[in-house]
C-alpha atoms as a PDB file:
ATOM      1  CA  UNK A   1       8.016 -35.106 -12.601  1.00  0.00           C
ATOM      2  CA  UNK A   2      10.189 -35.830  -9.944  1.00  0.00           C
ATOM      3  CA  UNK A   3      10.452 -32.474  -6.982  1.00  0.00           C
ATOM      4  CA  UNK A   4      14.420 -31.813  -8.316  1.00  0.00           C
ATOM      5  CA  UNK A   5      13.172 -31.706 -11.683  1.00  0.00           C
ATOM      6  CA  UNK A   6      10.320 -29.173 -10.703  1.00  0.00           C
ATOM      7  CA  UNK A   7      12.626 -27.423  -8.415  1.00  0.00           C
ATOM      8  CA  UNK A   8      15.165 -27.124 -12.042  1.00  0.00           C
ATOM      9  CA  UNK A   9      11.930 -26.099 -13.744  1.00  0.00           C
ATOM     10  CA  UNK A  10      10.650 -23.083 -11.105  1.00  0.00           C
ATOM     11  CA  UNK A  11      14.866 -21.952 -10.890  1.00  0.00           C
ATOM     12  CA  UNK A  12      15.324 -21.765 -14.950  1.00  0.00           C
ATOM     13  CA  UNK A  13      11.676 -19.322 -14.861  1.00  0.00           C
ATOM     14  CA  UNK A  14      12.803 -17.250 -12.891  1.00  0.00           C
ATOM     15  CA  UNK A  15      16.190 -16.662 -13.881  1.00  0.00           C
ATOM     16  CA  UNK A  16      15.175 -16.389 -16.920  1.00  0.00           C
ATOM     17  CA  UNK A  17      12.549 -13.644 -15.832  1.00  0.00           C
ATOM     18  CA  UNK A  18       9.459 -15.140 -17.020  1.00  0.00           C
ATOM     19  CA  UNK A  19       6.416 -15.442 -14.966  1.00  0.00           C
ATOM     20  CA  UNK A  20       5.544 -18.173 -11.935  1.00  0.00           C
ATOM     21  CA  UNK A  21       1.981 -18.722 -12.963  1.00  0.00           C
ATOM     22  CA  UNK A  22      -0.699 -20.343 -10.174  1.00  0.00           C
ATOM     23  CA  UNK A  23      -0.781 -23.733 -12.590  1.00  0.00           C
ATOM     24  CA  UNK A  24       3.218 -23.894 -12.254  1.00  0.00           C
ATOM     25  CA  UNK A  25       4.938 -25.988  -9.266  1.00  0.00           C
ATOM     26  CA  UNK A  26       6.527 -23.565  -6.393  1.00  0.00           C
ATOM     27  CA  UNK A  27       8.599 -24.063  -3.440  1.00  0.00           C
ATOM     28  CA  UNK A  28       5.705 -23.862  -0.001  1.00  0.00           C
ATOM     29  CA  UNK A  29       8.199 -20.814   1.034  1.00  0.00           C
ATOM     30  CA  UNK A  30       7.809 -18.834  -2.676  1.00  0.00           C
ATOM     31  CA  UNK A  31       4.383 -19.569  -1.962  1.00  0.00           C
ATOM     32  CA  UNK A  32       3.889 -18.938   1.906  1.00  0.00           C
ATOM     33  CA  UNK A  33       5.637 -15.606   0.803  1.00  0.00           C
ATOM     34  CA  UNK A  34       3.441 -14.606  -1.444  1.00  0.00           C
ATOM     35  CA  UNK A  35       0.455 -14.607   0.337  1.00  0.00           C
ATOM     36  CA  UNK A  36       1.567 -12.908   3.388  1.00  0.00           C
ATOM     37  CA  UNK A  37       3.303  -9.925   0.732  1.00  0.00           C
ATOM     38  CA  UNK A  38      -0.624  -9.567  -1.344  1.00  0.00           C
ATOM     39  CA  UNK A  39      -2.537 -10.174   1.124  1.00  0.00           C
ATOM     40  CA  UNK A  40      -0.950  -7.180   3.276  1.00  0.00           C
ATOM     41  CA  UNK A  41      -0.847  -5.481   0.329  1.00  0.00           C
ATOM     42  CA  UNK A  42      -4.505  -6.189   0.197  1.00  0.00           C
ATOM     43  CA  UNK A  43      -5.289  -5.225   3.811  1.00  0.00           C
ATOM     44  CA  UNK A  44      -3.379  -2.085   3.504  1.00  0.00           C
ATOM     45  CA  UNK A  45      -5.764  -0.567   0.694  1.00  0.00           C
ATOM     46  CA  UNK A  46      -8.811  -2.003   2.962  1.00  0.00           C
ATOM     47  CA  UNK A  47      -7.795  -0.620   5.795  1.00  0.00           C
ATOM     48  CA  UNK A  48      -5.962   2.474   3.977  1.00  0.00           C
ATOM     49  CA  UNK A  49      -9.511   3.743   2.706  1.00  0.00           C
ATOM     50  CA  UNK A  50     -10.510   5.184   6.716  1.00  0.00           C
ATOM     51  CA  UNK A  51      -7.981   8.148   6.912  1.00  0.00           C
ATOM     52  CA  UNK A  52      -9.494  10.123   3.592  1.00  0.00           C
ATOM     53  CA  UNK A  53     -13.003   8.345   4.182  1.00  0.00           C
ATOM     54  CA  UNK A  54     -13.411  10.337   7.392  1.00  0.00           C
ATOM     55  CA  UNK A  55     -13.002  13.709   5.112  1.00  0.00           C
ATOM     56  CA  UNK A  56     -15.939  12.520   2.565  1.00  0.00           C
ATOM     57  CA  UNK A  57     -18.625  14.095   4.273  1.00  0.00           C
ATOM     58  CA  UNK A  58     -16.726  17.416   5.135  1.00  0.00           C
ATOM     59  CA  UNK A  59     -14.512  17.751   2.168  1.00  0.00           C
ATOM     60  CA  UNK A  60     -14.846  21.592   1.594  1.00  0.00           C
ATOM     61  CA  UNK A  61     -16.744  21.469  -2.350  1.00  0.00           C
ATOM     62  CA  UNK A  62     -18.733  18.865  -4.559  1.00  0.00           C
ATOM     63  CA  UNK A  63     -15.580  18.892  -6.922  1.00  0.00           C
ATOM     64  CA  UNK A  64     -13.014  17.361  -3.572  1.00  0.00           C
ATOM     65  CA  UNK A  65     -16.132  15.299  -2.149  1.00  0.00           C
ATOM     66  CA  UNK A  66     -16.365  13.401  -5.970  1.00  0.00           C
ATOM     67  CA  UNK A  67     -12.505  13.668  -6.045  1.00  0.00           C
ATOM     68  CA  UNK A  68     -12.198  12.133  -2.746  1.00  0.00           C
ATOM     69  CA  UNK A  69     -15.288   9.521  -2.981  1.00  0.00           C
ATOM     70  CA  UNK A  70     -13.763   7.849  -6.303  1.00  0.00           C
ATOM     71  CA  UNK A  71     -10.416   7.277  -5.150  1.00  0.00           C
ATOM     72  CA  UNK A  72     -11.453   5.827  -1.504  1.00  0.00           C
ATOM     73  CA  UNK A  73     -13.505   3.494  -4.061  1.00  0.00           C
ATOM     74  CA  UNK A  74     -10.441   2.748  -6.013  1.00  0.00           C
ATOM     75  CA  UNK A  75      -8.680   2.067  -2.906  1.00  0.00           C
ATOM     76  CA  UNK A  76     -11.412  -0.695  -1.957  1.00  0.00           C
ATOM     77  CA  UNK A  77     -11.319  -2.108  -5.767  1.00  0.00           C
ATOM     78  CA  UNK A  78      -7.668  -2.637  -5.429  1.00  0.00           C
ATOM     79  CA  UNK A  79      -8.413  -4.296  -2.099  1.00  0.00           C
ATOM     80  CA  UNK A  80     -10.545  -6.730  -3.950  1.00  0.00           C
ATOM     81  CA  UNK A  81      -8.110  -7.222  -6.736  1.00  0.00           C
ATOM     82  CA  UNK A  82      -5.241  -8.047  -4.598  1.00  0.00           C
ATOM     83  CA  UNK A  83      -7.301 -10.699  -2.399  1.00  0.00           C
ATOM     84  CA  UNK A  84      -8.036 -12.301  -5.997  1.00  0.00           C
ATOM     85  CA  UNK A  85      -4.323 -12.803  -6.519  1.00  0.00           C
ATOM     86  CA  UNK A  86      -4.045 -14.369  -3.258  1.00  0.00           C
ATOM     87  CA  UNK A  87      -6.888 -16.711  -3.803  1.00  0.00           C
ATOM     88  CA  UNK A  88      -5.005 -18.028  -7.124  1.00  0.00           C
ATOM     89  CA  UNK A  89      -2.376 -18.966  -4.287  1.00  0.00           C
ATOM     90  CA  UNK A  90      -4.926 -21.253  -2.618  1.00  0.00           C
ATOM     91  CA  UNK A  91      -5.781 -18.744  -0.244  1.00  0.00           C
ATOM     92  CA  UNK A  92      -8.979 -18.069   1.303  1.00  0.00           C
ATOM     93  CA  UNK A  93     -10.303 -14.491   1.259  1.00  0.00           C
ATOM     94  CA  UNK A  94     -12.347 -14.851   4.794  1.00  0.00           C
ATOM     95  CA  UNK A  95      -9.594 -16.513   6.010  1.00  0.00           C
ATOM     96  CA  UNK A  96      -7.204 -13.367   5.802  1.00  0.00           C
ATOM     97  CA  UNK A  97      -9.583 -10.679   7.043  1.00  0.00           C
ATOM     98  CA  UNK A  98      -9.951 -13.213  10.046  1.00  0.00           C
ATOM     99  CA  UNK A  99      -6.285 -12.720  10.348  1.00  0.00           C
ATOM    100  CA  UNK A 100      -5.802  -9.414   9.517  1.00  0.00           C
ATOM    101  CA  UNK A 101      -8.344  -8.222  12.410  1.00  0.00           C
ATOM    102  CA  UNK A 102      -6.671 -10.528  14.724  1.00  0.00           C
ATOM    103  CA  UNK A 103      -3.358  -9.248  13.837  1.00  0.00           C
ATOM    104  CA  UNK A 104      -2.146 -12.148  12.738  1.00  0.00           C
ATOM    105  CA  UNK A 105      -1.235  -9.736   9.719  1.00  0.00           C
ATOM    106  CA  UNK A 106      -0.170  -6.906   8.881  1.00  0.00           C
ATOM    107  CA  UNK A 107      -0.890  -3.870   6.789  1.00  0.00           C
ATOM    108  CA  UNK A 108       1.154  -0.594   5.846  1.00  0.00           C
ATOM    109  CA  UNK A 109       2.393   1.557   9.562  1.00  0.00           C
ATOM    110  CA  UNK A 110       1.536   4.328   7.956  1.00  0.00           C
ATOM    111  CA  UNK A 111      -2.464   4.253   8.138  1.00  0.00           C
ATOM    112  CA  UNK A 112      -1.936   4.561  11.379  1.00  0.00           C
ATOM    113  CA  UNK A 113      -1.524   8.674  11.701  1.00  0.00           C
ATOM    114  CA  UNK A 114      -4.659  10.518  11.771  1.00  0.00           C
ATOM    115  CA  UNK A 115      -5.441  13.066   9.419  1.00  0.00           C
ATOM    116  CA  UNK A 116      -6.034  16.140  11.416  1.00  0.00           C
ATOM    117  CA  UNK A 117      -7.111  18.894   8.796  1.00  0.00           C
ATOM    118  CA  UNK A 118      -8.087  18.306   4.819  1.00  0.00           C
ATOM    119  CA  UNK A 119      -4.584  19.451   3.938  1.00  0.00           C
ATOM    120  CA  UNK A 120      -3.790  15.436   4.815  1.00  0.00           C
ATOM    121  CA  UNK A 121      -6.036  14.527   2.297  1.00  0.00           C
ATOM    122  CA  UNK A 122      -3.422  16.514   0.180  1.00  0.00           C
ATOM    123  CA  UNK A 123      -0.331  15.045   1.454  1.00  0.00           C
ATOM    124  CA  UNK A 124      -1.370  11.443   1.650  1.00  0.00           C
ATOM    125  CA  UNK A 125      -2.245  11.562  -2.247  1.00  0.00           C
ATOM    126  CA  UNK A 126       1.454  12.828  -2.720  1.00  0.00           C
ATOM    127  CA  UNK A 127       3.001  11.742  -0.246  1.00  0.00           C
ATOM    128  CA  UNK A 128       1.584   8.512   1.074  1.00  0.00           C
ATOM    129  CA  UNK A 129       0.547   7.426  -2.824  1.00  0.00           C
ATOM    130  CA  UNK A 130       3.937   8.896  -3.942  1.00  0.00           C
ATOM    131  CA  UNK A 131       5.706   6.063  -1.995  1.00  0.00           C
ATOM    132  CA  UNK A 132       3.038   3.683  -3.023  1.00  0.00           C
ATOM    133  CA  UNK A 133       4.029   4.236  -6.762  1.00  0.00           C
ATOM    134  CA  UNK A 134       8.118   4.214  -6.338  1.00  0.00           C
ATOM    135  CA  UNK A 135       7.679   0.811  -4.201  1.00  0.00           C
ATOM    136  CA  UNK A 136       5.058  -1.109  -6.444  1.00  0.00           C
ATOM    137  CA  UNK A 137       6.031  -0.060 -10.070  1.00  0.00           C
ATOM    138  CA  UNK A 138       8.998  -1.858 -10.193  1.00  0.00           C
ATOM    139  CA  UNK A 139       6.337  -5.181  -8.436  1.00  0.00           C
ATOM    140  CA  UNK A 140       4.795  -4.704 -11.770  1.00  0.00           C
ATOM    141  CA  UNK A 141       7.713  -6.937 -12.465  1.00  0.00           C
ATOM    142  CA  UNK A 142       7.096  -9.391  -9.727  1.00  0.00           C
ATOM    143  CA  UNK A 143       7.772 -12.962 -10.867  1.00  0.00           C
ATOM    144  CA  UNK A 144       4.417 -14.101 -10.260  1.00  0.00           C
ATOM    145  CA  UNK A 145       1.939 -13.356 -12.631  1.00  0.00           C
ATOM    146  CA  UNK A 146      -1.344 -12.528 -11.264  1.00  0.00           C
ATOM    147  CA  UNK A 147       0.009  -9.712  -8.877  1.00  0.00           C
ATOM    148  CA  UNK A 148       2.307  -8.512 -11.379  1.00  0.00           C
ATOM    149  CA  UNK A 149      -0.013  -7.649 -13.722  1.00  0.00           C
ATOM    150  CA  UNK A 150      -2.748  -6.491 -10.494  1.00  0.00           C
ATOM    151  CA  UNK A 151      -0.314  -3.969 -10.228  1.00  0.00           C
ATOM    152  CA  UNK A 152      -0.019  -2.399 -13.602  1.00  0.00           C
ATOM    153  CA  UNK A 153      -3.941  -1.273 -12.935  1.00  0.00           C
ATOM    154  CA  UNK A 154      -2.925  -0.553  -9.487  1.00  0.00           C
ATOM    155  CA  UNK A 155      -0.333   1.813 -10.135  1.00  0.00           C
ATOM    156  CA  UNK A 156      -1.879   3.936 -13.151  1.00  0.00           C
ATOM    157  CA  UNK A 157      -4.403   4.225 -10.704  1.00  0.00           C
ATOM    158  CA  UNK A 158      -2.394   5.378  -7.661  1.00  0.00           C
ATOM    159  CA  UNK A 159      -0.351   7.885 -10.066  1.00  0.00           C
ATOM    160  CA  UNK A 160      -3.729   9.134 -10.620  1.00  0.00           C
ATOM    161  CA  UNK A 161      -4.314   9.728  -7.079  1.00  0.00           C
ATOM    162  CA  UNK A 162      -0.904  11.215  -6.821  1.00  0.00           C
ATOM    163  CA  UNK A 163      -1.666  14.001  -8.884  1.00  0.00           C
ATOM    164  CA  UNK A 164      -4.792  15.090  -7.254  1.00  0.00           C
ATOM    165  CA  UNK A 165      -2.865  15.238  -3.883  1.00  0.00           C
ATOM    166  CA  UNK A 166      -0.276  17.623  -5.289  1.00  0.00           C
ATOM    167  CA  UNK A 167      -2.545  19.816  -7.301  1.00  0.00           C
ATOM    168  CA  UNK A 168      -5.041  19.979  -3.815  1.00  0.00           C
ATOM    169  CA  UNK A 169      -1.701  21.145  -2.399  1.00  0.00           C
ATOM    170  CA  UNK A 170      -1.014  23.576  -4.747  1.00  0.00           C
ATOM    171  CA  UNK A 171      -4.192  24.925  -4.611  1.00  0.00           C
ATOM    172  CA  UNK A 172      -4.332  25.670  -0.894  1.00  0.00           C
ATOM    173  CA  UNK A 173      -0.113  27.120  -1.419  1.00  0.00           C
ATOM    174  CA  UNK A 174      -2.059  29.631  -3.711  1.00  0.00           C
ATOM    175  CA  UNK A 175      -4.893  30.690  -1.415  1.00  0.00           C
ATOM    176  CA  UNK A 176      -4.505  31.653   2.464  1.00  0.00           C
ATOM    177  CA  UNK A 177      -1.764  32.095   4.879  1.00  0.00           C
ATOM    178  CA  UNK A 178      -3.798  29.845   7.340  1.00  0.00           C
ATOM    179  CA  UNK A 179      -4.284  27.500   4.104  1.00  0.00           C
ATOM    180  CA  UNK A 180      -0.224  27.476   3.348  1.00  0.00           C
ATOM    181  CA  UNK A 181       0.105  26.815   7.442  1.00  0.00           C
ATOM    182  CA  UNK A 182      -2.027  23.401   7.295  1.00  0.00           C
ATOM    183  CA  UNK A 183      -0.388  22.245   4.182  1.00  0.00           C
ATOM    184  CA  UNK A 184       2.980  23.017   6.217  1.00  0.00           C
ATOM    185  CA  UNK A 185       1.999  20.949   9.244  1.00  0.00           C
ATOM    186  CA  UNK A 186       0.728  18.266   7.302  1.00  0.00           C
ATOM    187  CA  UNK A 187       3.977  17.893   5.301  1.00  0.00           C
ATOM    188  CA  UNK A 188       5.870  18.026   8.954  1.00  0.00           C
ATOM    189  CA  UNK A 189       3.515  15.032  10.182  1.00  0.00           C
ATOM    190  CA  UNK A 190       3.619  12.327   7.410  1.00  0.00           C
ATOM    191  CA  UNK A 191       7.162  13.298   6.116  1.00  0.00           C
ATOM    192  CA  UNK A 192       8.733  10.307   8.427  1.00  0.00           C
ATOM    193  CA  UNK A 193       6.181   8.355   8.353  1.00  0.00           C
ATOM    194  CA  UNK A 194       6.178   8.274   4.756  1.00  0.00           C
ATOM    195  CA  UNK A 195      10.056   7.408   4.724  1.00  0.00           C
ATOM    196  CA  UNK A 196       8.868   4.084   6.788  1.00  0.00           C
ATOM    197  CA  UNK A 197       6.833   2.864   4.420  1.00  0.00           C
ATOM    198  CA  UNK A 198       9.589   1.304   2.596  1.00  0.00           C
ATOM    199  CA  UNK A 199      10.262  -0.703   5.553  1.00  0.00           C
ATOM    200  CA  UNK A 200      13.045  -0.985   7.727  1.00  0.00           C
ATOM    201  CA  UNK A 201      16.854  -0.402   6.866  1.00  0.00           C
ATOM    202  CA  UNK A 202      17.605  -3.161   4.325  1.00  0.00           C
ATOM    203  CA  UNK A 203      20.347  -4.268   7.283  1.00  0.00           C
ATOM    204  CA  UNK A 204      17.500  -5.584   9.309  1.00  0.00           C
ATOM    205  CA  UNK A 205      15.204  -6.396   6.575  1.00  0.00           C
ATOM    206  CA  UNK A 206      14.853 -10.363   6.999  1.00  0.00           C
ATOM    207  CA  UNK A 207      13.265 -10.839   3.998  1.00  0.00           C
ATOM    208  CA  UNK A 208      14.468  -8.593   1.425  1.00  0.00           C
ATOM    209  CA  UNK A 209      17.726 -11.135   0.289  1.00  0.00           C
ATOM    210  CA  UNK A 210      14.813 -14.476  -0.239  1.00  0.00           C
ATOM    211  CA  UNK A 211      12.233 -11.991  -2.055  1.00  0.00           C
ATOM    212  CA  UNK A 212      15.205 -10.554  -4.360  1.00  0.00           C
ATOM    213  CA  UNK A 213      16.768 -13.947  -5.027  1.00  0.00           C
ATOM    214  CA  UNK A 214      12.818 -14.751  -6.249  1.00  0.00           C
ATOM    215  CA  UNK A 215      12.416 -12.107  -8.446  1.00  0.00           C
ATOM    216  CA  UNK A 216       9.691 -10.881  -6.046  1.00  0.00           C
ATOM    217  CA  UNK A 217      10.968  -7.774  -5.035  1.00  0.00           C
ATOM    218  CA  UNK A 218      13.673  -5.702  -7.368  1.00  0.00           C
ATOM    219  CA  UNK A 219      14.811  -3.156  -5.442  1.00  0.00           C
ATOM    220  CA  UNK A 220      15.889  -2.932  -1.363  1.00  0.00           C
ATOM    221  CA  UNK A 221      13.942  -1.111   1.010  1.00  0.00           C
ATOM    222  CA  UNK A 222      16.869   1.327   1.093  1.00  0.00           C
ATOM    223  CA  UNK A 223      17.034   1.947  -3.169  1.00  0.00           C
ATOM    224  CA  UNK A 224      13.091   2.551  -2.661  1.00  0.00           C
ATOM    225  CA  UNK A 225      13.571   5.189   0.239  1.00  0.00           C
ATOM    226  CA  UNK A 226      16.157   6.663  -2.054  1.00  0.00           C
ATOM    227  CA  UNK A 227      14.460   7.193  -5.141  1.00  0.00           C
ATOM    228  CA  UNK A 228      11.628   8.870  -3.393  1.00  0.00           C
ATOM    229  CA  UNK A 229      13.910  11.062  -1.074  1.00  0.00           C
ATOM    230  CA  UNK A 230      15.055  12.027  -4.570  1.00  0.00           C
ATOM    231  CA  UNK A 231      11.784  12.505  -6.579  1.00  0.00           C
ATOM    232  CA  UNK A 232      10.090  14.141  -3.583  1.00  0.00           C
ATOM    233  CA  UNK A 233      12.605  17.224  -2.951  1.00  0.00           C
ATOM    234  CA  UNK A 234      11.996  18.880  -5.962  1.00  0.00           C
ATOM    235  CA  UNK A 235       8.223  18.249  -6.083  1.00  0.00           C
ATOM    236  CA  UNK A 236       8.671  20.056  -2.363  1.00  0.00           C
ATOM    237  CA  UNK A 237      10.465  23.275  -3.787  1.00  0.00           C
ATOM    238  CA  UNK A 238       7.683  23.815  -6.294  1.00  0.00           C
ATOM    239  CA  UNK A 239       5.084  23.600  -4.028  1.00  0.00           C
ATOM    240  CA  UNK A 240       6.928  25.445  -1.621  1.00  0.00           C
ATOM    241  CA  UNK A 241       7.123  23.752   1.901  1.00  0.00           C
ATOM    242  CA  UNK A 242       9.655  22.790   3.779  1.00  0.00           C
ATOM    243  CA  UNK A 243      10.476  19.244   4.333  1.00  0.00           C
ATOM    244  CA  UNK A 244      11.066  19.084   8.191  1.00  0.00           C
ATOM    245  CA  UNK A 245      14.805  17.552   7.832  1.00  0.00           C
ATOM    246  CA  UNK A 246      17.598  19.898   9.061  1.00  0.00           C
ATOM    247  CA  UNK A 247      20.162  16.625   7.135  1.00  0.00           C
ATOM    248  CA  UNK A 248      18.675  17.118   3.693  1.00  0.00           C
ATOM    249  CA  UNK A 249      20.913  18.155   1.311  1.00  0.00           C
ATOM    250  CA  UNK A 250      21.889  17.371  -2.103  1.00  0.00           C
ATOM    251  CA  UNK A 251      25.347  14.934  -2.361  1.00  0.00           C
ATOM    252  CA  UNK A 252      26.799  15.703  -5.786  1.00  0.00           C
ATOM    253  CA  UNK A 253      29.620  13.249  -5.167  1.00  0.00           C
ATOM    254  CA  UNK A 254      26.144  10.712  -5.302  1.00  0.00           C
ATOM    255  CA  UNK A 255      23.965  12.940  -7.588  1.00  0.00           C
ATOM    256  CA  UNK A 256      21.213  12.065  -4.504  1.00  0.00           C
ATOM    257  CA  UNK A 257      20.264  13.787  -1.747  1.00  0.00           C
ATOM    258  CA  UNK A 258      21.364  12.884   1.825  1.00  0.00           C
ATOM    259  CA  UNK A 259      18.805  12.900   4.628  1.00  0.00           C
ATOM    260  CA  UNK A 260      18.428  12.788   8.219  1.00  0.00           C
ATOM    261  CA  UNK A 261      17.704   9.208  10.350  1.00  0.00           C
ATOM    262  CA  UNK A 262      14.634   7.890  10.347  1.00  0.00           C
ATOM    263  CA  UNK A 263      13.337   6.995  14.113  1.00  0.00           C
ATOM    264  CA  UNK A 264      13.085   3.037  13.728  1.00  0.00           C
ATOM    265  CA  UNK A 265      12.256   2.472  16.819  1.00  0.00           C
ATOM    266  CA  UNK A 266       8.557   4.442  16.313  1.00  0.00           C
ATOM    267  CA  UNK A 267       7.926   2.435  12.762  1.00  0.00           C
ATOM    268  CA  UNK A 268       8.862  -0.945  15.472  1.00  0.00           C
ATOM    269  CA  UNK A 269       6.127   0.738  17.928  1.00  0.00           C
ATOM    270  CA  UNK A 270       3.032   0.803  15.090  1.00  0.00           C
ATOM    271  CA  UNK A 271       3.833  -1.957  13.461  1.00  0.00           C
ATOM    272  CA  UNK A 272       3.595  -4.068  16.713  1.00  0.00           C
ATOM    273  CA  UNK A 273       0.104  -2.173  16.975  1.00  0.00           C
ATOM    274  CA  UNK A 274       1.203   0.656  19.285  1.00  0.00           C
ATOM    275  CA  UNK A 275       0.970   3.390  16.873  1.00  0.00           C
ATOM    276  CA  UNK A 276      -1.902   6.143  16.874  1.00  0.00           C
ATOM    277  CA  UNK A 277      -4.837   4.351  16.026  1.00  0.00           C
ATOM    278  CA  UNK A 278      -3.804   1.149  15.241  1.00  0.00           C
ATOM    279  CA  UNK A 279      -6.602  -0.051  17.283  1.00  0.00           C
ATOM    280  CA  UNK A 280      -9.406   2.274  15.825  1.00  0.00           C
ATOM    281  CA  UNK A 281      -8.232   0.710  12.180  1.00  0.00           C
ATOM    282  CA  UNK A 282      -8.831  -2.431  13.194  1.00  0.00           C
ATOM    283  CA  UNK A 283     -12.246  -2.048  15.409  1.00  0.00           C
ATOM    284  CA  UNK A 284     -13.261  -0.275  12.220  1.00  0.00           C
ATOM    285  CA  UNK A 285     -12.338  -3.329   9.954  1.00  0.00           C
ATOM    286  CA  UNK A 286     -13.918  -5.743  12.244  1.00  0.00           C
ATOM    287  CA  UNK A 287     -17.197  -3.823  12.806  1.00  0.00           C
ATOM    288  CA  UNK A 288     -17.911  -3.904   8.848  1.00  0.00           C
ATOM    289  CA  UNK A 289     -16.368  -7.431   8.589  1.00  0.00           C
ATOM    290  CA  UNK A 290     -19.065  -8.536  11.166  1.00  0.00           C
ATOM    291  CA  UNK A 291     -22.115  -5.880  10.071  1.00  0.00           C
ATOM    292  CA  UNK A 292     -21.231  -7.393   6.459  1.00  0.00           C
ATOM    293  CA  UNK A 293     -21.796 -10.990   7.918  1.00  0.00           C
ATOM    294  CA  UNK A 294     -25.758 -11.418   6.291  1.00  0.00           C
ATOM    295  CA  UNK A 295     -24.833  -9.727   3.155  1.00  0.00           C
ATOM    296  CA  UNK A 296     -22.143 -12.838   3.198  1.00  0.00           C
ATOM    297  CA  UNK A 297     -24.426 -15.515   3.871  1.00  0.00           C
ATOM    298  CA  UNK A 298     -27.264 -14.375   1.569  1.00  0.00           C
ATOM    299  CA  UNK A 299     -24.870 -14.409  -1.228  1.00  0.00           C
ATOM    300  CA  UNK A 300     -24.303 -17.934  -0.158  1.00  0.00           C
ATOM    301  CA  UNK A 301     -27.629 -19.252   0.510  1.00  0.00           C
ATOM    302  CA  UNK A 302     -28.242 -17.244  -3.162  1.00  0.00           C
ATOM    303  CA  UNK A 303     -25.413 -19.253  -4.944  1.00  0.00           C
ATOM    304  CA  UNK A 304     -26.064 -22.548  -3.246  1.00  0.00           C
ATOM    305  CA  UNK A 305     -29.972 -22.075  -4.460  1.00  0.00           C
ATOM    306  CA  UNK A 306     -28.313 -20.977  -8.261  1.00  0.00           C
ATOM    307  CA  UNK A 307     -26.677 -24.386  -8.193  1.00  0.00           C
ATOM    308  CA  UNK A 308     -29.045 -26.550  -6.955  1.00  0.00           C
ATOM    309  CA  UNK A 309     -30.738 -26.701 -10.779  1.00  0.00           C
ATOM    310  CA  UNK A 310     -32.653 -24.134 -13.070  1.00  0.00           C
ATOM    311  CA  UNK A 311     -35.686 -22.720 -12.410  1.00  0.00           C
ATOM    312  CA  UNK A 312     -34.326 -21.858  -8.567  1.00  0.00           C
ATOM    313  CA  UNK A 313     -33.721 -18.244  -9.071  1.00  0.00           C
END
């Protein structure tokens, strides 16, 4: 088949909004594209398991240490899922955490904030995970297969977490004034930060107009930002905190609410690895990716031994 005709062929799947599979022919940039959006997608879980990690040990009950232990173990398992996808792209799994803690990638700004108290264990589950869920459900309709259907797992699983960050929340609302205070300067730290995770305004989003053309993305950065904005407010009200935006308000000429502008210039500053501990994330990544470097080669030495004929185990 000649490259037109497999250029006609990849153009007809996806406008007819069927799945790119990794036996299919795709353009280097669909595929170039792909990587870099998993395998951050990847990194971020990896590296997104070290804010609630630190609170493992000090978590206040057995009931929020188990809570908190299985979903920093989800986090890793969807770590491990994503890089999967990417390796169906040809990728190589080393290969990205090479580039990742050379930051020659990237990963979400927003595991960059520290989590002062355990009322941030709270708000990242609703907040942090919140965004999570409006930006990847609709990925569960990515045009490529493997990482569309990584996601569907992903996402019950984040919705999960979700949940257990609001009803921690409403639990501490219920109990003391000092309890209500944390969960009120929590809220007022990741409230913006949470806003950037959807990326920057869709004006100076470079790659939003390629990634919607391919089916990879379905909504804009700014559609995203809106539909949490929208599904957040209430959720705020019942738990009652304030979200620290003097502009929020709701527009019923746009049934949505209006809000405040973000600071772009700070999501610029951590994503160009200037942020609050953008470089304890990665000395963190790199310590385990180089303490893990035996476990690594004994698996090799183990499966070259497997295949050098029976009777070598």
């Amino acid at each position: 088949m000649t490259t037109d005709a497999q250029e006609r062929v990849f153009t007809e799947t996806i406008e007819k909004d069927q799945r790119v599979e990794p036996r299919d022919w795709m353009p280097d940039g669909y595929r170039k594209t792909m990587i870099r959006q998993i395998a951050q997608h990847a990194h971020s879980e990896i590296i997104g398991m070290q804010p609630e990690g630190e609170w493992i040990t000090r978590a206040p009950s057995l009931r929020r240490k188990a809570i908190l232990l299985a979903k920093v173990q989800d986090e890793a398992g969807h770590g491990l899922y994503l890089y999967s996808a990417a390796e169906t792209l040809g990728a190589d799994r080393g290969d990205l955490t090479v580039r990742l803690i050379e930051g020659r990638q990237k990963y979400s700004s927003i595991f960059n904030y520290p989590t002062l108290s355990f009322a941030d264990v709270g708000v990242i589950g609703w907040l942090v995970d919140g965004a999570a869920i409006c930006n990847q459900v609709p990925l569960c309709r990515s045009s490529y297969g493997p990482y569309a259907r990584a996601m569907i797992r992903i996402c019950k699983e984040e919705s999960f977490h979700q949940r257990q960050g609001y009803e921690l929340l409403l639990t501490m609302m219920g109990g003391t004034a000092a309890q209500r205070a944390m969960v009120q300067d929590a809220v007022d730290r990741w409230w913006w930060p949470s806003l950037m995770m959807f990326g920057p305004p869709d004006a100076d989003s470079p790659n939003t107009a390629q990634s919607m053309a391919w089916k990879i993305k379905r909504h804009t950065n700014d559609e995203l930002r809106q539909r949490f904005v929208d599904m957040t407010v209430p959720q705020a009200q019942a738990l009652g905190v304030t979200l620290p935006d003097p502009d929020l308000r709701w527009n019923p000429e746009r049934e949505h609410y209006d809000f405040g502008a973000v600071d772009w210039s700070e999501l610029k500053r951590v994503i160009s690895g200037d942020g609050p501990l953008n470089r304890q994330r990665i000395a963190r990544r790199r310590e385990a990716h180089e303490d893990g470097a035996w476990v690594r080669e004994a698996a090799a030495a183990h499966a070259a031994k497997r295949g050098g004929g029976a009777g070598n185990d």
